[in-house]
C-alpha atoms as a PDB file:
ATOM      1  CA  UNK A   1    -137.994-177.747 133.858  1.00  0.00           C
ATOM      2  CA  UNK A   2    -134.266-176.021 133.177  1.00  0.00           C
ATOM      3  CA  UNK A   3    -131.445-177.704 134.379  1.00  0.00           C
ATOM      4  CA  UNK A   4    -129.044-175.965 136.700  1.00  0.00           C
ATOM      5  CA  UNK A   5    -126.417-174.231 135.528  1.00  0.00           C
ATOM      6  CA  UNK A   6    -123.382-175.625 135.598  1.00  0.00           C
ATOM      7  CA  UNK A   7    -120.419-173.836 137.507  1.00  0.00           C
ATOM      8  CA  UNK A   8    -118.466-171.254 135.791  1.00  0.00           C
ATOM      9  CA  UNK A   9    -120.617-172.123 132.588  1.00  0.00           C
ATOM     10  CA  UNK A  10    -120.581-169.243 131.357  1.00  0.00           C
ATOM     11  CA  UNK A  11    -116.525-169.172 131.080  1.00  0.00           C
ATOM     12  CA  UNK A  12    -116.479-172.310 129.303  1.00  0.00           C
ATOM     13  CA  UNK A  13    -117.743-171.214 125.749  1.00  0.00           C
ATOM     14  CA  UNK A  14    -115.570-171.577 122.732  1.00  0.00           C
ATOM     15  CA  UNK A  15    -113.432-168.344 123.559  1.00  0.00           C
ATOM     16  CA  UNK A  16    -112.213-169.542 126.242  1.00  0.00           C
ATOM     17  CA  UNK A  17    -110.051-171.860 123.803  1.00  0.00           C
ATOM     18  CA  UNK A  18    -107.905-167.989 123.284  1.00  0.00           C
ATOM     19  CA  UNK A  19    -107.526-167.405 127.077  1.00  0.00           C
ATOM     20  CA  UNK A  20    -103.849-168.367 126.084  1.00  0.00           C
ATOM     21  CA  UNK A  21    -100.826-167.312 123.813  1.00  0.00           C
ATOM     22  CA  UNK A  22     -99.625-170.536 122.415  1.00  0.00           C
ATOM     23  CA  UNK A  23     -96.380-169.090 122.270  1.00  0.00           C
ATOM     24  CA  UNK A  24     -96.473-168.193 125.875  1.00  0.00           C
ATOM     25  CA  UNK A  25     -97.990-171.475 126.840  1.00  0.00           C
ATOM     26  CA  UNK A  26     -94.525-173.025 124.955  1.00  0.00           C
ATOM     27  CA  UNK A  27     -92.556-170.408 127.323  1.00  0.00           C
ATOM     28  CA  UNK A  28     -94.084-172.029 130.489  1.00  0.00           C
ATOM     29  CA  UNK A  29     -93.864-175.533 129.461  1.00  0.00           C
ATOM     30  CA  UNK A  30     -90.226-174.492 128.915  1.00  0.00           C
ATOM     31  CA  UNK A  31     -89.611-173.064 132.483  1.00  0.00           C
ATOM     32  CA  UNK A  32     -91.459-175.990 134.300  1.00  0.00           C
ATOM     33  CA  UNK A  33     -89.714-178.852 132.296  1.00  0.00           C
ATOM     34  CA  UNK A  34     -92.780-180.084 130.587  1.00  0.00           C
ATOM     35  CA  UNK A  35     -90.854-182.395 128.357  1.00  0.00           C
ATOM     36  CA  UNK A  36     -89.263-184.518 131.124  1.00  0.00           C
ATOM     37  CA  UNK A  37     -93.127-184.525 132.075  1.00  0.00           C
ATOM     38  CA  UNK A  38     -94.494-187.566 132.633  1.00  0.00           C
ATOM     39  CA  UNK A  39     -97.943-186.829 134.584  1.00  0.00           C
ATOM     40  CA  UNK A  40     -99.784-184.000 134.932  1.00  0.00           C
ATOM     41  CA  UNK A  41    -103.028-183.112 136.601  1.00  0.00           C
ATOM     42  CA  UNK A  42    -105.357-180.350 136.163  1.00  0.00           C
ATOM     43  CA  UNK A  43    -107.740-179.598 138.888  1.00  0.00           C
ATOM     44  CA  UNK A  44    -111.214-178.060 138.192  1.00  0.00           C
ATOM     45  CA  UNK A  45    -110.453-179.064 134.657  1.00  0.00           C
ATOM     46  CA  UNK A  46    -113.540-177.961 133.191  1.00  0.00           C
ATOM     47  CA  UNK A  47    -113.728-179.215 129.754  1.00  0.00           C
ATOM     48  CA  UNK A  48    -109.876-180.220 130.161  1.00  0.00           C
ATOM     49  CA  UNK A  49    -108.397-177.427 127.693  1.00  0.00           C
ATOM     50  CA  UNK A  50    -105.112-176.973 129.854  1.00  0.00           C
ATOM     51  CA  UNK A  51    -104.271-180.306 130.068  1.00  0.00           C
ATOM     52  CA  UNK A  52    -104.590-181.061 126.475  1.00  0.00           C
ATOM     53  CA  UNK A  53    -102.516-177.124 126.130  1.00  0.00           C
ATOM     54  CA  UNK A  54     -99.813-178.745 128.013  1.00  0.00           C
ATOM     55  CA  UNK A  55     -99.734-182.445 126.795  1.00  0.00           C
ATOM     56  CA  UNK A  56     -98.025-181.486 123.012  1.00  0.00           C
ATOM     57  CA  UNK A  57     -95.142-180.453 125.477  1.00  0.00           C
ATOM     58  CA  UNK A  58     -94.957-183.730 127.366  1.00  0.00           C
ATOM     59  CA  UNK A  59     -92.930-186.844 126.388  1.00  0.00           C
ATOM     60  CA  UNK A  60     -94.306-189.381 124.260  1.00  0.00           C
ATOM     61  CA  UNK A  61     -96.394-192.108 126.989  1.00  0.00           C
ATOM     62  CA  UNK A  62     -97.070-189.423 129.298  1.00  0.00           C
ATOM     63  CA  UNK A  63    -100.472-189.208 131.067  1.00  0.00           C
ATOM     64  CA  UNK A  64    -102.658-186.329 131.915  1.00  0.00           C
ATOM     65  CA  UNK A  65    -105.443-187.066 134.768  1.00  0.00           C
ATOM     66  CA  UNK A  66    -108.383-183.836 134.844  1.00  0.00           C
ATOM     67  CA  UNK A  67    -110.119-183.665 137.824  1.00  0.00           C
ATOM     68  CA  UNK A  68    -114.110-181.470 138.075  1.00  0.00           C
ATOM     69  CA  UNK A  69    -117.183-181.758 140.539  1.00  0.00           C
ATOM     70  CA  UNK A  70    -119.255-181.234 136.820  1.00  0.00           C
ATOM     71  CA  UNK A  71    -120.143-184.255 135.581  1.00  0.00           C
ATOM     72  CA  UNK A  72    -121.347-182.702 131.957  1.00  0.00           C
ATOM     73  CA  UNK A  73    -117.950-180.990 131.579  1.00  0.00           C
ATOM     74  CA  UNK A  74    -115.454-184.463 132.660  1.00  0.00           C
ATOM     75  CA  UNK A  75    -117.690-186.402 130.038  1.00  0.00           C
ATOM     76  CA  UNK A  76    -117.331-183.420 127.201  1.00  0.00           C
ATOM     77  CA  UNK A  77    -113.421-183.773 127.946  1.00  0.00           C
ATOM     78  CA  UNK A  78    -112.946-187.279 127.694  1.00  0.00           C
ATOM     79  CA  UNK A  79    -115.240-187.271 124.105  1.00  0.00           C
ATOM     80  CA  UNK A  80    -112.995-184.533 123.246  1.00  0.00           C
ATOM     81  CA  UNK A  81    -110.044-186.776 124.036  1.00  0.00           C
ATOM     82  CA  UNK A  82    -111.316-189.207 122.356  1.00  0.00           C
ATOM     83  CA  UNK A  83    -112.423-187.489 118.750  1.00  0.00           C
ATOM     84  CA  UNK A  84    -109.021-184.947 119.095  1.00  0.00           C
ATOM     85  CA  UNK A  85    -106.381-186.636 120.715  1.00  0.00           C
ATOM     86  CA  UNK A  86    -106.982-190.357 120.259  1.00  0.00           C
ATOM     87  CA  UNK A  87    -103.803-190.341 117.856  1.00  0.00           C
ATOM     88  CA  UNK A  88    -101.188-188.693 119.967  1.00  0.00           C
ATOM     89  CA  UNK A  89     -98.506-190.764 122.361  1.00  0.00           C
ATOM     90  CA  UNK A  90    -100.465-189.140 125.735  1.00  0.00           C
ATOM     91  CA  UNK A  91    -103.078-190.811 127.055  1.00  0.00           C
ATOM     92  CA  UNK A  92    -106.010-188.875 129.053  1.00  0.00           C
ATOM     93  CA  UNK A  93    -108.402-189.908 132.234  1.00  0.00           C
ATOM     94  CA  UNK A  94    -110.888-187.299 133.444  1.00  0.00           C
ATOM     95  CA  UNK A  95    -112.449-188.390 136.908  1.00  0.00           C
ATOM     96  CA  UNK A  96    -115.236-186.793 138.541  1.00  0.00           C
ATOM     97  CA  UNK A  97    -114.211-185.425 142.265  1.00  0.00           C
ATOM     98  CA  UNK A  98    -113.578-182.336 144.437  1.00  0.00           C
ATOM     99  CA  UNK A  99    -110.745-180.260 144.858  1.00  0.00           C
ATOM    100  CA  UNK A 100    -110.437-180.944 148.269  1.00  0.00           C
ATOM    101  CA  UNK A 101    -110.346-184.611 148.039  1.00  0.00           C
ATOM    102  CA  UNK A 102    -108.805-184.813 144.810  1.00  0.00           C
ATOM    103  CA  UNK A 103    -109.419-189.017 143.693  1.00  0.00           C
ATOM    104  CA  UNK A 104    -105.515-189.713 143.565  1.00  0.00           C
ATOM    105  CA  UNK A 105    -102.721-191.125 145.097  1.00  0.00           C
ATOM    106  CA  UNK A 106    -100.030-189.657 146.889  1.00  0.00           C
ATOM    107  CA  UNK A 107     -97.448-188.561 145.152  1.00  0.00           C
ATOM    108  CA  UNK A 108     -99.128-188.870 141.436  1.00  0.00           C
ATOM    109  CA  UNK A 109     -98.024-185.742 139.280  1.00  0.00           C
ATOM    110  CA  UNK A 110     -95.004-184.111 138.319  1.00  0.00           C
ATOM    111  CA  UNK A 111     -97.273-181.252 137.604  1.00  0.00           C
ATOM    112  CA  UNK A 112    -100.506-180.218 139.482  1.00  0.00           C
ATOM    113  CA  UNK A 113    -102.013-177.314 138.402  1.00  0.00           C
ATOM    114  CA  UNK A 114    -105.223-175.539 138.144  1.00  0.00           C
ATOM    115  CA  UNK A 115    -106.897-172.389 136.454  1.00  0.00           C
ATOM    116  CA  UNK A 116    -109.099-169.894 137.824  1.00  0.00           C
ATOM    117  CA  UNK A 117    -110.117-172.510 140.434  1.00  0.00           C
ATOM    118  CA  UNK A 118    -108.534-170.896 143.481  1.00  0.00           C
ATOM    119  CA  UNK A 119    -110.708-168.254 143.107  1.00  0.00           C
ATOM    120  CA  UNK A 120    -114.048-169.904 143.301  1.00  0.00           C
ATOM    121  CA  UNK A 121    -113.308-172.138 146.582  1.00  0.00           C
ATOM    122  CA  UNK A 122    -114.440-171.457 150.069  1.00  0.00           C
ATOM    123  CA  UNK A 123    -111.025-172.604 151.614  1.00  0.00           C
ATOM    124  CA  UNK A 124    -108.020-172.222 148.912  1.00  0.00           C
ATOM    125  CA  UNK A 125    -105.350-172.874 151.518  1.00  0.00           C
ATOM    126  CA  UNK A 126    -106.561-176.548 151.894  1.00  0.00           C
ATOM    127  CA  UNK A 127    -106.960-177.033 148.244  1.00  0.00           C
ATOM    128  CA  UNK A 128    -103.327-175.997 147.971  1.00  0.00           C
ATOM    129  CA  UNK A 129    -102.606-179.154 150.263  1.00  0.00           C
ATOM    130  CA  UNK A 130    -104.769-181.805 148.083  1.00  0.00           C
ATOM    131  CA  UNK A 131    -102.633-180.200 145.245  1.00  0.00           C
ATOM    132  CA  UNK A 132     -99.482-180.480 147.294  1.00  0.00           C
ATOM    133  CA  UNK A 133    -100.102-184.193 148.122  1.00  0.00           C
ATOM    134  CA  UNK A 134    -100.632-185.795 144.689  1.00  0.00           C
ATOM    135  CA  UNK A 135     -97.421-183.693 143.342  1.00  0.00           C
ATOM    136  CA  UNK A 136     -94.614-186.261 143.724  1.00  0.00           C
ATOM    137  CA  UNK A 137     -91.349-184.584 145.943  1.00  0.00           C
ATOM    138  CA  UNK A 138     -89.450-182.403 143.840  1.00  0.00           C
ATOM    139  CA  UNK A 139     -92.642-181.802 141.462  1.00  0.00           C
ATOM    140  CA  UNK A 140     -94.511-178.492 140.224  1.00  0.00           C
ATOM    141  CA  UNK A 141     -97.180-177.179 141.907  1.00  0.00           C
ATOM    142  CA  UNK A 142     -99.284-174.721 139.247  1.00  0.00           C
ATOM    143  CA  UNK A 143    -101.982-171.796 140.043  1.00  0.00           C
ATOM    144  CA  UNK A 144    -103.193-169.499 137.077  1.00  0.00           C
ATOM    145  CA  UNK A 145    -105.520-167.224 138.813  1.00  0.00           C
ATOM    146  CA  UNK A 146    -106.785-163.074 138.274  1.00  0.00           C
ATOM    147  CA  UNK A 147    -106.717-160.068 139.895  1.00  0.00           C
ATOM    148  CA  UNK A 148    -110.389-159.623 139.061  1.00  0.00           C
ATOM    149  CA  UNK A 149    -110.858-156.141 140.564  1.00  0.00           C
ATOM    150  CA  UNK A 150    -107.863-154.736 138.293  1.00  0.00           C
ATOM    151  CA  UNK A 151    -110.020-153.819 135.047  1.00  0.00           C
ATOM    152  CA  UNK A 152    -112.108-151.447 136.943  1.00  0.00           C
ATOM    153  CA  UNK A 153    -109.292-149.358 136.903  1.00  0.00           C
ATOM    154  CA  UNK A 154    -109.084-149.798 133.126  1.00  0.00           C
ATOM    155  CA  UNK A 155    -110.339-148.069 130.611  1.00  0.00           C
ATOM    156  CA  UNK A 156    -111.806-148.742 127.125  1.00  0.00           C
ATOM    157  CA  UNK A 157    -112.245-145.313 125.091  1.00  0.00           C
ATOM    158  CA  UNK A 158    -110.316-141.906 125.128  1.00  0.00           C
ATOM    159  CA  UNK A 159    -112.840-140.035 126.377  1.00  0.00           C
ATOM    160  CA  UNK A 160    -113.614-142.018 129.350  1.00  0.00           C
ATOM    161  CA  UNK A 161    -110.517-140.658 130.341  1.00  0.00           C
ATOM    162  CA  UNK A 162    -112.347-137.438 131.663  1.00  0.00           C
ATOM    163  CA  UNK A 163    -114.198-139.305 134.363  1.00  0.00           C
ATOM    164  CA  UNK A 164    -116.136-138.169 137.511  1.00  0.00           C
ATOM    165  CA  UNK A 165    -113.647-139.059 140.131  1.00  0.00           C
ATOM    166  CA  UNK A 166    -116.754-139.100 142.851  1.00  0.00           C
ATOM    167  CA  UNK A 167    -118.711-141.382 139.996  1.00  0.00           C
ATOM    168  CA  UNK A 168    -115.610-143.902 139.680  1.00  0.00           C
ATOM    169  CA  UNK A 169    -114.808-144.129 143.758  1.00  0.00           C
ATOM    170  CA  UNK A 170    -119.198-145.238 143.885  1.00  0.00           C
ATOM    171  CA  UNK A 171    -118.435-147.962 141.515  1.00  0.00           C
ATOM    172  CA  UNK A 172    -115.329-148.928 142.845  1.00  0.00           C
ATOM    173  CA  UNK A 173    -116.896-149.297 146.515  1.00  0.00           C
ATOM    174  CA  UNK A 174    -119.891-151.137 144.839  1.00  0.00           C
ATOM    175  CA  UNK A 175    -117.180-153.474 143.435  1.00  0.00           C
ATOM    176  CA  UNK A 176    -115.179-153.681 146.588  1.00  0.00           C
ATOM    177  CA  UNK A 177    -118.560-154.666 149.001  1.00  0.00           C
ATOM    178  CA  UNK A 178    -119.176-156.906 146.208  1.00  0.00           C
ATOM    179  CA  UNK A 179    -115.886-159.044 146.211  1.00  0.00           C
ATOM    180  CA  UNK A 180    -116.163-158.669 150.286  1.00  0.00           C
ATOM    181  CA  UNK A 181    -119.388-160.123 150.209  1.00  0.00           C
ATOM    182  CA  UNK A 182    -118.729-163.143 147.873  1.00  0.00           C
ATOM    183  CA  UNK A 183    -115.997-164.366 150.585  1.00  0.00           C
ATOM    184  CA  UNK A 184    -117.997-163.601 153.438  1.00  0.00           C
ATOM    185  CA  UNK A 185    -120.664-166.200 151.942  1.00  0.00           C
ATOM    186  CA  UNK A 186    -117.841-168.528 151.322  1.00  0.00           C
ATOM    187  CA  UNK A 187    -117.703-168.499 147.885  1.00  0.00           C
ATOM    188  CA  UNK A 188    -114.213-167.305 147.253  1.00  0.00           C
ATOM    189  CA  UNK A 189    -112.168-164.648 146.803  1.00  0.00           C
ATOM    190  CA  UNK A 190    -112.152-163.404 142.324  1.00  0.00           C
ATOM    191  CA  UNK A 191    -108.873-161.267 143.205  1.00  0.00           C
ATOM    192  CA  UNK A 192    -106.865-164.296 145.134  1.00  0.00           C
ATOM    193  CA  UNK A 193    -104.250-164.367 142.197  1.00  0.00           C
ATOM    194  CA  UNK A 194    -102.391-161.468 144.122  1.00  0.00           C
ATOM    195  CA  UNK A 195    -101.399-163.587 147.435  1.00  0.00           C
ATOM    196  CA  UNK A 196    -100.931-167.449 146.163  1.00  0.00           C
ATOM    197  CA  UNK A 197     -97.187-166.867 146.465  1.00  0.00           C
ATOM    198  CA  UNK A 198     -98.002-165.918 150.601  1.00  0.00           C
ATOM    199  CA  UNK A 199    -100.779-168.916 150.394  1.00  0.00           C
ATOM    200  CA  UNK A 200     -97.633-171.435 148.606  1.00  0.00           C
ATOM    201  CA  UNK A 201     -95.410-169.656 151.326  1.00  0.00           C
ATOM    202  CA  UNK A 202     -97.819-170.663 153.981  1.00  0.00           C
ATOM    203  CA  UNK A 203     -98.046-174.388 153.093  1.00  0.00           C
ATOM    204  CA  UNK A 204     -93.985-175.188 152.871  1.00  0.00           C
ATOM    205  CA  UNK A 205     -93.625-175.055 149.094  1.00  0.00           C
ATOM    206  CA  UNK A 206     -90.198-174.057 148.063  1.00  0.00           C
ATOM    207  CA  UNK A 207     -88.432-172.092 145.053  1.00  0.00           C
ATOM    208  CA  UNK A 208     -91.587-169.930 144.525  1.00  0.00           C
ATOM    209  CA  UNK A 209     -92.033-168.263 140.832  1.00  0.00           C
ATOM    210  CA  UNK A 210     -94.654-165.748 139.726  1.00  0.00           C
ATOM    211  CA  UNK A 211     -95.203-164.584 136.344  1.00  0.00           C
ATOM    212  CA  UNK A 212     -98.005-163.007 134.412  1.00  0.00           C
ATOM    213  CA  UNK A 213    -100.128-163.851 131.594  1.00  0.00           C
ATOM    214  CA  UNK A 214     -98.999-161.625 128.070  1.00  0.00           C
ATOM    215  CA  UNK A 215    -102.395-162.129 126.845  1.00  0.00           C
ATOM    216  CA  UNK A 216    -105.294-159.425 126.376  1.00  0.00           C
ATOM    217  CA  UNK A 217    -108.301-159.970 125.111  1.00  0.00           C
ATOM    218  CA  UNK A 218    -109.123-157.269 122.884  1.00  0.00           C
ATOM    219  CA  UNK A 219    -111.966-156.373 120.449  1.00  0.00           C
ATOM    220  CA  UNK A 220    -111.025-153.683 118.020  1.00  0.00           C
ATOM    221  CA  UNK A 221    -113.259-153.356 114.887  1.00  0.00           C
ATOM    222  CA  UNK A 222    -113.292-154.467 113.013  1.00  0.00           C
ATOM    223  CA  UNK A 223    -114.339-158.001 114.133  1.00  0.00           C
ATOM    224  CA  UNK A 224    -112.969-159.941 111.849  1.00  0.00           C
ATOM    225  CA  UNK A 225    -110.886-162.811 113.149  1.00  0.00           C
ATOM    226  CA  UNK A 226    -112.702-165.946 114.672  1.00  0.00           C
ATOM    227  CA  UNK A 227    -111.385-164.995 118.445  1.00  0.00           C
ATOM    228  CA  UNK A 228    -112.871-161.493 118.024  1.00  0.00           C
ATOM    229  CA  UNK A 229    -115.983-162.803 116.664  1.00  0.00           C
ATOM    230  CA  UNK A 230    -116.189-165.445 119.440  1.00  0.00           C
ATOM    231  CA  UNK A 231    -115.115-163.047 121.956  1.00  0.00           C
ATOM    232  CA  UNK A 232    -118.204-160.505 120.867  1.00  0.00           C
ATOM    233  CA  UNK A 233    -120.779-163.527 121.252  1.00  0.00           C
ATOM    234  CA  UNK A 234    -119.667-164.449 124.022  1.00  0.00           C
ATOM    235  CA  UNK A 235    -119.767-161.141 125.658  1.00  0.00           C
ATOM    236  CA  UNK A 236    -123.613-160.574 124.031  1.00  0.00           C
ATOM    237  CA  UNK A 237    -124.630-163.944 125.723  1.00  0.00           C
ATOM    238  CA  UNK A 238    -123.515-162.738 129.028  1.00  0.00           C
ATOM    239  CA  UNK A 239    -125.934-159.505 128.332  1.00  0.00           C
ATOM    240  CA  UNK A 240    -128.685-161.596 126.950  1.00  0.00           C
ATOM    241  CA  UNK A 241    -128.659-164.138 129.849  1.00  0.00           C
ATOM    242  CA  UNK A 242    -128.319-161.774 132.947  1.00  0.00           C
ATOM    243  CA  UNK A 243    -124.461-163.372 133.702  1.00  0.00           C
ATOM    244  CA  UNK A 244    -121.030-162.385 134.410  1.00  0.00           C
ATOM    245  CA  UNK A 245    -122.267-159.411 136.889  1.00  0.00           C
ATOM    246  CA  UNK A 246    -125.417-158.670 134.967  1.00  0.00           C
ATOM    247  CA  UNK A 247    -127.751-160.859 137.589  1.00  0.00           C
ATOM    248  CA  UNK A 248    -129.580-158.504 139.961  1.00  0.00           C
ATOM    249  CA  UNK A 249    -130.145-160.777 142.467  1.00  0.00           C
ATOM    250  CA  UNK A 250    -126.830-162.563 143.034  1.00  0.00           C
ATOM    251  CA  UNK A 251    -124.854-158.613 143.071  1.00  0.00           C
ATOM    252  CA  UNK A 252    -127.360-157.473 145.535  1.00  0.00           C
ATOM    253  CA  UNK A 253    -126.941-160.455 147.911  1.00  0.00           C
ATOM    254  CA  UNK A 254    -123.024-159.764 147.301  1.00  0.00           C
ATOM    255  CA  UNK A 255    -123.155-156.255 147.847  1.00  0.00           C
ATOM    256  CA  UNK A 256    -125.360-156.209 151.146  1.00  0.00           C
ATOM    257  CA  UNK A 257    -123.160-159.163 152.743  1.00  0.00           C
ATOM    258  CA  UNK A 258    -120.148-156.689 151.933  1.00  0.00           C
ATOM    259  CA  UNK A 259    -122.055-153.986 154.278  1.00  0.00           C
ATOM    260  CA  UNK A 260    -123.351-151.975 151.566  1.00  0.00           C
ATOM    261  CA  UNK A 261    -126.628-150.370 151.486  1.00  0.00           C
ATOM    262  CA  UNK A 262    -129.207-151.672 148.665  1.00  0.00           C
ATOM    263  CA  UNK A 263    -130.631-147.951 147.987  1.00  0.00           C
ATOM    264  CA  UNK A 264    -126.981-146.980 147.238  1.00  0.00           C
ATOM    265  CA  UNK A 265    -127.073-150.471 145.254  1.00  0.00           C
ATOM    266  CA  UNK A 266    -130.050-149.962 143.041  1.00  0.00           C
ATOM    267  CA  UNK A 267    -128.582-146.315 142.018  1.00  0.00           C
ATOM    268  CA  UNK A 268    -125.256-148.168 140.879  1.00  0.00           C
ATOM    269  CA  UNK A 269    -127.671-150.807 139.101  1.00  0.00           C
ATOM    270  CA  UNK A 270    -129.890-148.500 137.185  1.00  0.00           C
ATOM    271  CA  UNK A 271    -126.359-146.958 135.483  1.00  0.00           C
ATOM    272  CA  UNK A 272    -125.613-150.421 134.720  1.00  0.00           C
ATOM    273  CA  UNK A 273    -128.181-151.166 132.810  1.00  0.00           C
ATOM    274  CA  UNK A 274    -128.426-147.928 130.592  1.00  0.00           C
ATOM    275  CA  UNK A 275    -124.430-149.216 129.871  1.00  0.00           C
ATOM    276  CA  UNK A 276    -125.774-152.810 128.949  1.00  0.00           C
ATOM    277  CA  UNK A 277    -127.917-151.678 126.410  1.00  0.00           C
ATOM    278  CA  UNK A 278    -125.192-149.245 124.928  1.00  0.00           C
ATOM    279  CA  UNK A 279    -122.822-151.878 125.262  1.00  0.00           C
ATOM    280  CA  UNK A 280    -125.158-154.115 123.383  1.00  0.00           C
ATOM    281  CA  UNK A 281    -125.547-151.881 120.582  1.00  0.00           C
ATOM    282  CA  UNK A 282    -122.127-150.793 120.023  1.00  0.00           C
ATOM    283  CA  UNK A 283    -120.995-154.727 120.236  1.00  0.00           C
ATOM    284  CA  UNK A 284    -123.663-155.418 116.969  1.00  0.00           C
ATOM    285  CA  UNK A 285    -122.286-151.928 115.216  1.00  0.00           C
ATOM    286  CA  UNK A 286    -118.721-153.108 115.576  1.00  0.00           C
ATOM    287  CA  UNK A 287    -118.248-149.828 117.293  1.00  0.00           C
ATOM    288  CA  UNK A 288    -117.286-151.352 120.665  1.00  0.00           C
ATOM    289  CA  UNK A 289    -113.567-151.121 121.071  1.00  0.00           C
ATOM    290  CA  UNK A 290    -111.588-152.387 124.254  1.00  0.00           C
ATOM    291  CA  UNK A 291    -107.813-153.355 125.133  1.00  0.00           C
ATOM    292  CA  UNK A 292    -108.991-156.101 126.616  1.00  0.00           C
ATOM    293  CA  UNK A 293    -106.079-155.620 129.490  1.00  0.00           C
ATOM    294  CA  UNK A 294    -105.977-158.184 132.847  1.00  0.00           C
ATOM    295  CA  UNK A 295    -104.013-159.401 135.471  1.00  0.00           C
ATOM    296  CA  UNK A 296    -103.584-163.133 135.244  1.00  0.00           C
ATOM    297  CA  UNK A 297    -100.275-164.439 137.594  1.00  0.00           C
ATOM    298  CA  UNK A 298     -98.747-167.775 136.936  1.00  0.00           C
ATOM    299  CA  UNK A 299     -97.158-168.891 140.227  1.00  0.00           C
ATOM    300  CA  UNK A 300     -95.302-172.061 140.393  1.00  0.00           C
ATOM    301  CA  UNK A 301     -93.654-174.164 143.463  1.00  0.00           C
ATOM    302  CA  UNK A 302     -92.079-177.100 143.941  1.00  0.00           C
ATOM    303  CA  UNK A 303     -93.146-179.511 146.568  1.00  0.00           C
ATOM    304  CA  UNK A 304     -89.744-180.564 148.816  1.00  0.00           C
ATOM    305  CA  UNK A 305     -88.045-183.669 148.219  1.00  0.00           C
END
């Protein structure tokens, strides 16, 4: 019998490990004061690649806590603490636990953040609050979270530049109903990273700051760095096992909860899958080539003294 899937799963792969700039990462650790850092905790850790990001900022004895509901990924963290970071002066607990009982004290972290987490919740406003109450007075409070919808908008080729402006408005409202549908279910919102500066507004943090993300994540042949490489399997997994918007079922279920119509649904679907198998094929020709553009925002607040 398969095991369930783990959440986000398919995210977690080894090229998720170039979601980041390390140069930009130094940039933020710069504006938030990581070095006068002495705890920070990462919510919906995952495998805990943030924290450890952020810890070779942090003073020597500081502490990073990760926090996940995934069992499998809080034990692959704390082996990878152990085997990668075991050496260093920072010193690393992963708990098991939910975002909206986060299992810390008051007042814990000079930094709470989290990454694409926001996102994925039911009620991201209360989250906020659990993140808000382990950030000691005068701490940061840290969101990294997409505009998902933006790179329909984007385009990959020259000649897809001469689009069907009828074709690209049925897409977009397949997209749309989509995204509608997924919060109407409860299962959050993929385009939040827009309004946490109105959601920080809303629950009394202070000296608000938004940035965005200077990475892409391009493939342009050929493919012949390990993050393009990486990048490329990843992306042929996702076609291979029906994720990342390539699942009937869980689109459909999406698509009708956003009021669309499941004959207007199956058209959209059918187009899809012609432009899987191209996609496939171009991806194993090194012929695919893509900018990789996306909206990431970085939005920081401090909790009030």
């Amino acid at each position: 019998m398969q095991e369930d899937k783990q959440h986000s799963e398919e995210h977690l792969g080894p090229a998720r490990e170039y979601w980041w700039n390390e140069d930009y990462l130094e940039l933020l650790a710069q504006r938030l004061y990581i070095e006068y850092c002495g705890t920070l905790v990462d919510i919906g850790c995952g495998k805990g690649m943030m924290g450890f990001k952020f810890s070779k900022y942090m003073p020597d004895g500081g502490k990073v806590y990760g926090v996940d509901y995934e069992p499998g990924y809080i034990e692959e963290a704390r082996q990878r603490a152990q085997s990668q970071y075991s050496g260093n002066s920072i010193s690393y607990e992963f708990k098991v636990g939910n975002a909206t009982e986060i299992p810390l004290p008051d007042n814990t972290a000079d930094v709470t953040l989290c990454q694409t987490l926001l996102i994925h919740v039911k009620n991201p406003q209360r989250v906020i609050q659990e993140m808000i109450r382990v950030t000691k007075p005068g701490g940061w409070v840290l969101a990294l979270e997409p505009n998902n919808l933006v790179p329909n908008l984007m385009f990959d080729r020259y000649g897809e530049t001469d689009y069907n402006v009828e074709g690209m408005l049925d897409v977009l409202e397949v997209k749309l109903r989509i995204e509608k549908g997924k919060k109407q279910l409860g299962e959050g919102f993929n385009s939040l990273g827009d309004v946490i500066p109105d959601l920080f507004l809303k629950a009394g943090l202070k000296d608000i700051k938004v940035w965005i993300s200077d990475k892409a994540l391009s493939i342009i042949p050929p493919y012949d760095t390990q993050e393009k490489m990486l990048r490329v399997e990843q992306m042929l997994q996702w076609i291979e096992s029906e994720a990342m918007g390539y699942d009937y079922q869980d689109n459909l279920n999406y698509y009708m909860a956003g009021g669309g119509q499941q004959e207007k649904f199956d058209a959209y679907w059918q187009t899809l899958l012609y432009n899987k198998v191209t996609l496939k094929q171009k991806l194993q020709n090194e012929e695919y080539v893509s900018a990789g553009g996306s909206l990431v925002y970085i939005i920081a607040a401090q909790k009030p003294r």
